[in-house]
Protein backbone atom coordinates (compact mmCIF):
# COMPACT_ATOMS: atom_id res chain seq x y z
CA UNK A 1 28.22 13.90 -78.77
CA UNK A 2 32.03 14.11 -79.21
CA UNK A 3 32.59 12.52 -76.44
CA UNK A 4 30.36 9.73 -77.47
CA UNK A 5 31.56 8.80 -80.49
CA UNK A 6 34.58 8.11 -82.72
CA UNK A 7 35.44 12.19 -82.81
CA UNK A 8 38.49 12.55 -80.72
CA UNK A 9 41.78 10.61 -79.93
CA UNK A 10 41.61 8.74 -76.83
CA UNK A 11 44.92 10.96 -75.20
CA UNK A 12 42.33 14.04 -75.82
CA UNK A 13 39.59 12.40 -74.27
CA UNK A 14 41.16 11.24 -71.58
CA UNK A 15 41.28 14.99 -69.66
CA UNK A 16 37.71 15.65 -70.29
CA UNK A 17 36.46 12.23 -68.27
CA UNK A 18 39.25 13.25 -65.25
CA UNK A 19 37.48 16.37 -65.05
CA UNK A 20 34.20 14.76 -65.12
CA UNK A 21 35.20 12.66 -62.34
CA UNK A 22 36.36 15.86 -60.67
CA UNK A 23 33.80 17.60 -60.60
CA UNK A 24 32.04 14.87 -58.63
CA UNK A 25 34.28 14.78 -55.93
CA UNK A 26 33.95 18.25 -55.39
CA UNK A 27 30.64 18.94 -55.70
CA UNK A 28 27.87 18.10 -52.67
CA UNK A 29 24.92 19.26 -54.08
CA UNK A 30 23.42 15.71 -54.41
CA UNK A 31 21.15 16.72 -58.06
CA UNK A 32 24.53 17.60 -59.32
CA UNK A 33 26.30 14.10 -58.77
CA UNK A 34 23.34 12.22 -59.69
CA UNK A 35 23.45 14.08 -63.29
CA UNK A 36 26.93 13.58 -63.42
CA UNK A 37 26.37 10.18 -62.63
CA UNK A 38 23.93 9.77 -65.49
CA UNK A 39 26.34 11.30 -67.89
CA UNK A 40 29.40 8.93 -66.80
CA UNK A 41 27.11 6.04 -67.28
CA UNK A 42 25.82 7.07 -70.67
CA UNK A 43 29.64 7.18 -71.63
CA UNK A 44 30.14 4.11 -70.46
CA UNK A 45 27.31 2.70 -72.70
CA UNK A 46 27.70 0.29 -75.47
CA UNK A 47 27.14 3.18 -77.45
CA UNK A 48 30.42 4.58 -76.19
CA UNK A 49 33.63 4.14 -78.59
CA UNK A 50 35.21 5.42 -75.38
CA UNK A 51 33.75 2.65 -73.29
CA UNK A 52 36.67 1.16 -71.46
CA UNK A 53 38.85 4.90 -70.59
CA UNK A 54 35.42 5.67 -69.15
CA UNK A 55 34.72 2.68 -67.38
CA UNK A 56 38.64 2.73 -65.89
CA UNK A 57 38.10 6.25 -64.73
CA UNK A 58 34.80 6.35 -63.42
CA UNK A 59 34.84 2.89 -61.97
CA UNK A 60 35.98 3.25 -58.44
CA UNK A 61 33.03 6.00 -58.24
CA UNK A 62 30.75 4.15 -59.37
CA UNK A 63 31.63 1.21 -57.23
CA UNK A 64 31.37 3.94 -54.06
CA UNK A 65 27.89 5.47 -55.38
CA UNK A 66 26.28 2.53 -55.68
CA UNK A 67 25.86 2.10 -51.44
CA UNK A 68 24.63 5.77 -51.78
CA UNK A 69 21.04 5.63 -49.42
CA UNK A 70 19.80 8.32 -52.23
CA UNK A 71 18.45 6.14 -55.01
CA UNK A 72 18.99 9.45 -57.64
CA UNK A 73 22.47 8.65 -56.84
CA UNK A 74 22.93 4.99 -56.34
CA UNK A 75 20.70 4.16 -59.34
CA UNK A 76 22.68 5.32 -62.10
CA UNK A 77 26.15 4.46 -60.58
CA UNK A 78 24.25 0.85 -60.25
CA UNK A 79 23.89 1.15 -64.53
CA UNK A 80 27.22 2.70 -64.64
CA UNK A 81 28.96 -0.28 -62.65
CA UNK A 82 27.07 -3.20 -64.51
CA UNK A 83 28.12 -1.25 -68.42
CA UNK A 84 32.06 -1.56 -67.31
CA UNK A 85 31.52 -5.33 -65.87
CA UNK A 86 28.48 -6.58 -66.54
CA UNK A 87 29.13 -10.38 -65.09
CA UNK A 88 31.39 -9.15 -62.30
CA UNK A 89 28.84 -6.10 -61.42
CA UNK A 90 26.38 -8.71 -61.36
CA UNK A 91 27.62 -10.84 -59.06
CA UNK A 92 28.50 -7.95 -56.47
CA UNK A 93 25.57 -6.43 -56.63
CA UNK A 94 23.33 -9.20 -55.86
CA UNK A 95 25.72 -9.89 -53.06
CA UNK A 96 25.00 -6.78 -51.70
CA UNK A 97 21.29 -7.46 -52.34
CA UNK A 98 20.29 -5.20 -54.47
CA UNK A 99 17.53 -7.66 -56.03
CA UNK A 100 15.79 -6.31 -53.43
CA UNK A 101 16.43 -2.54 -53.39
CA UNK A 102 14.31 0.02 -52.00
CA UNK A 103 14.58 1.98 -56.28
CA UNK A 104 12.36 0.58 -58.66
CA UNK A 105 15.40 1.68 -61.45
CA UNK A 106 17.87 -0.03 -59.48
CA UNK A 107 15.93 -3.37 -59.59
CA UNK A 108 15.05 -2.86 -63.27
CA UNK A 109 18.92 -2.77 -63.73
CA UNK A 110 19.78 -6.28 -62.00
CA UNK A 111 16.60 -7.98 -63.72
CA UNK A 112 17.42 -6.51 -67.11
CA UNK A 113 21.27 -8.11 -67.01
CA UNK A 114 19.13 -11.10 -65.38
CA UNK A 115 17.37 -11.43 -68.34
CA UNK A 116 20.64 -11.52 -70.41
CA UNK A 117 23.28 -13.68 -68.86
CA UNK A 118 21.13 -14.77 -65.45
CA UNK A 119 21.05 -18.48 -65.11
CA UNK A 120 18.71 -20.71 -63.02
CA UNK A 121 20.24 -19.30 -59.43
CA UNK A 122 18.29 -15.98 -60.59
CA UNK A 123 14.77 -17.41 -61.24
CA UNK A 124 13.91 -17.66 -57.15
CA UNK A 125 14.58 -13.96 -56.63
CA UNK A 126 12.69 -12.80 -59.92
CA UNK A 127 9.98 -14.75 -59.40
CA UNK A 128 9.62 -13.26 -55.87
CA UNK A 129 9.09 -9.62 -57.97
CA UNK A 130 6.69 -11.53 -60.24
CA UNK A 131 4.98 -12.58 -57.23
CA UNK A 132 5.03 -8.94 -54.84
CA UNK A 133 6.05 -6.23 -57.34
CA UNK A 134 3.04 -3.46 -57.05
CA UNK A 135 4.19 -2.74 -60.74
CA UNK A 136 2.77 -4.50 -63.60
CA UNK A 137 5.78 -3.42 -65.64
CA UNK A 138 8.36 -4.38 -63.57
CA UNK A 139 6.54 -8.16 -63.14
CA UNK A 140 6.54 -8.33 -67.19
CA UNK A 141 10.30 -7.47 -67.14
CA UNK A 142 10.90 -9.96 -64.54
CA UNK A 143 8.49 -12.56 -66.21
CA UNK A 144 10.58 -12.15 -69.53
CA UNK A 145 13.74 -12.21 -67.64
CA UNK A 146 12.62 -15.70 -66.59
CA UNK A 147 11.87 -16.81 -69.62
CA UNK A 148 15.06 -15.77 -71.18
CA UNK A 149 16.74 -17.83 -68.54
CA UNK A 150 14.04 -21.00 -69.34
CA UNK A 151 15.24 -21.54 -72.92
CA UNK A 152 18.30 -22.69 -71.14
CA UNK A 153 16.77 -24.92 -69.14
CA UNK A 154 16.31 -28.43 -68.92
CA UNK A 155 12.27 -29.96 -69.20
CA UNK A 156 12.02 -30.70 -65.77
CA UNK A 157 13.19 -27.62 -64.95
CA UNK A 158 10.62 -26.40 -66.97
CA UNK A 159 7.93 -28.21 -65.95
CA UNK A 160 8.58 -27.46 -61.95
CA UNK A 161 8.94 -23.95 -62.47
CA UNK A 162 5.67 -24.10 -65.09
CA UNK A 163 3.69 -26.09 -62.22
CA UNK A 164 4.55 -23.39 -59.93
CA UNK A 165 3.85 -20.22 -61.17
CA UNK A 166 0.67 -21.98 -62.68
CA UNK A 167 -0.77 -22.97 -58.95
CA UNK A 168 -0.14 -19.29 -57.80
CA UNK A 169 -1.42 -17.67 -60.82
CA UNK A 170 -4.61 -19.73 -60.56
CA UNK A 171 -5.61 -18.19 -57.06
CA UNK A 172 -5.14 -14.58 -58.59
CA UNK A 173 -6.21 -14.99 -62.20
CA UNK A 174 -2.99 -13.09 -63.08
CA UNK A 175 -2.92 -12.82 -66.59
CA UNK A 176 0.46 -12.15 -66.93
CA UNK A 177 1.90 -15.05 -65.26
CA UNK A 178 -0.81 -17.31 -67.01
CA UNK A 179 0.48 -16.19 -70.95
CA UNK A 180 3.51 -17.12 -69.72
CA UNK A 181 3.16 -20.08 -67.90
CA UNK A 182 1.53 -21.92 -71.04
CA UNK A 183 4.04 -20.90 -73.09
CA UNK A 184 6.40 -22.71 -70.75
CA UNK A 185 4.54 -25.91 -70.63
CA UNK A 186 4.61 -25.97 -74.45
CA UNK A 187 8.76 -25.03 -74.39
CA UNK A 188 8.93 -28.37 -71.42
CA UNK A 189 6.86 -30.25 -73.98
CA UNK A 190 9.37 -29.47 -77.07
CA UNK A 191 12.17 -30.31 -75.13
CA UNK A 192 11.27 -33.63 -73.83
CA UNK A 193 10.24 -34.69 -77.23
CA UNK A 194 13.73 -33.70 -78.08
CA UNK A 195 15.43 -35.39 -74.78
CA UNK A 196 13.40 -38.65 -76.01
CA UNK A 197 12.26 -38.93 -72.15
CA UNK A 198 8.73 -41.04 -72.61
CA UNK A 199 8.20 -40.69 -68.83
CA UNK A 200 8.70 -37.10 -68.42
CA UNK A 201 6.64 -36.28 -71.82
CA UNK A 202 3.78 -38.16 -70.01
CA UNK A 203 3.89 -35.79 -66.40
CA UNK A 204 4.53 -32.88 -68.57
CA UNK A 205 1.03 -33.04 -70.36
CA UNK A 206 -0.97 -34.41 -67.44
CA UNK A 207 0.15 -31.33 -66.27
CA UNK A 208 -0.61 -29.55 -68.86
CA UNK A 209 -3.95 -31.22 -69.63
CA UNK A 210 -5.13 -30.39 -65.76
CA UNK A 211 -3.54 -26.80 -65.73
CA UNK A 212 -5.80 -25.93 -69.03
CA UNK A 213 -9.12 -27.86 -67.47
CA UNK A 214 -8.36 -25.66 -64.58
CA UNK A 215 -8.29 -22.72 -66.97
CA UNK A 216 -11.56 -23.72 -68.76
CA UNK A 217 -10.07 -23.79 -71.57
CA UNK A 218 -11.43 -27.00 -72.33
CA UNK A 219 -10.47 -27.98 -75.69
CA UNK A 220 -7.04 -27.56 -75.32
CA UNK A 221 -7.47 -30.20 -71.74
CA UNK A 222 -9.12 -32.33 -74.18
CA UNK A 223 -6.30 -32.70 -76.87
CA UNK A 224 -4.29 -33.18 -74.32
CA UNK A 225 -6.03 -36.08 -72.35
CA UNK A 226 -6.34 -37.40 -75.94
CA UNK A 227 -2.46 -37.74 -75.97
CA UNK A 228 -2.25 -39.36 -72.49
CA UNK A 229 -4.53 -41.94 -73.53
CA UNK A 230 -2.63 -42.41 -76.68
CA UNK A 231 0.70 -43.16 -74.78
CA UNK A 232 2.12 -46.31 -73.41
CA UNK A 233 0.92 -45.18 -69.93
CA UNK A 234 0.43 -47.38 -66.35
CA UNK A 235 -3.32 -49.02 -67.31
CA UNK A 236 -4.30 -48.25 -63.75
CA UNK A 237 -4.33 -44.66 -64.77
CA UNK A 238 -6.55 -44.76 -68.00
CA UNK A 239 -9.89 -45.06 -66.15
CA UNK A 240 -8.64 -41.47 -64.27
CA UNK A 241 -7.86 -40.11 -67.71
CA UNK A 242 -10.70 -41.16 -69.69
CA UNK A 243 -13.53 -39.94 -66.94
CA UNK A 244 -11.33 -36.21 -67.10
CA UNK A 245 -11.32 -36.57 -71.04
């Protein structure tokens, strides 16, 4: 707890992490250095007032643990790594390719630091774990993590990624990529009402008007048809939307 929080001077902290760090050098019983791990990472929480000695001393272990093949290991020295640096563990470790790791924890890691500073380069690997992941909590931590990363996002942007995950969740009635997906057509909507882009507006709620129909959620598909018919649309296309509506 002490070493934790404001209770010592750093100069008198200082020993107590070098013999942490120690003691994982010397030890090769594998439970050992994967609960020593856990502790360095904890200390290198945001929690920590001793966040940066802990992250200079335990860093270059860290950086080593993290190729460990034993996920007890490599999984909290993955945490530790990404609490010193979080943008510059980032980057490394998905160079590495640890988006794809063998640990469930490991993953949970990259998409959780995804979900905070991940920008649209991230959404093809997450949505890949939406897509396979055997583990519905892991897909709703990668669905939020994309979502996170959508408010960002311009509307077409939106409404590719939204047409997308809308055709594959169709096939598999997948619930949680359907809550999601509407919520993104209504975010692609907002925004091109606030871009001012007439022609986008338009493709966004055809889309929207079709992915709903498709839903059978039909009074939603009918608002929506309603609205395409109300806009200054191509007049070859209003006998198409009227027999739909």
């Amino acid at each position: 707890s002490l070493l934790l929080q404001n209770g010592l001077d750093v100069s008198q902290v200082k020993p107590y992490f070098e013999l942490i760090a120690e003691s994982y050098r010397r030890t090769s019983d594998e439970q050992v250095k994967a609960h020593l791990l856990d502790e360095m990472a904890r200390l290198c929480g945001s929690d920590s007032f001793y966040k940066a000695v802990a992250s200079d001393i335990f860093g270059g272990i860290f950086k080593q643990a993290v190729d460990d093949p034993n996920s007890q290991i490599a999984a909290p020295a993955v945490a530790g790594l990404i609490r010193g640096d979080q943008a510059g563990a980032f980057a490394t470790l998905k160079e590495k390719g640890f988006t794809n790791h063998q640990a469930v924890r490991v993953r949970s890691e990259l998409i959780s630091v995804a979900g905070q500073i991940g920008t649209q380069d991230d959404l093809e690997w997450l949505s890949l774990i939406l897509s396979n992941s055997v583990s519905d909590d892991e897909r709703r931590q990668a669905a939020d993590a994309m979502m996170n990363i959508f408010q960002y996002c311009k509307a077409d942007v939106l409404l590719l990624w939204a047409e997308r995950l809308a055709a594959g969740a169709k096939t598999k009635n997948d619930e949680i990529v359907l809550t999601r997906t509407r919520a993104m057509f209504e975010a692609a909507e907002k925004k091109a009402e606030a871009e001012q882009n007439a022609k986008l507006l338009f493709s966004i709620r055809r889309s929207m008007a079709k992915h709903y129909s498709d839903s059978g959620l039909y009074g939603q598909a009918a608002k929506y048809y309603g609205l395409l018919l109300q806009s200054n649309l191509d007049p070859n296309e209003a006998p198409v939307i009227t027999a739909r509506l």
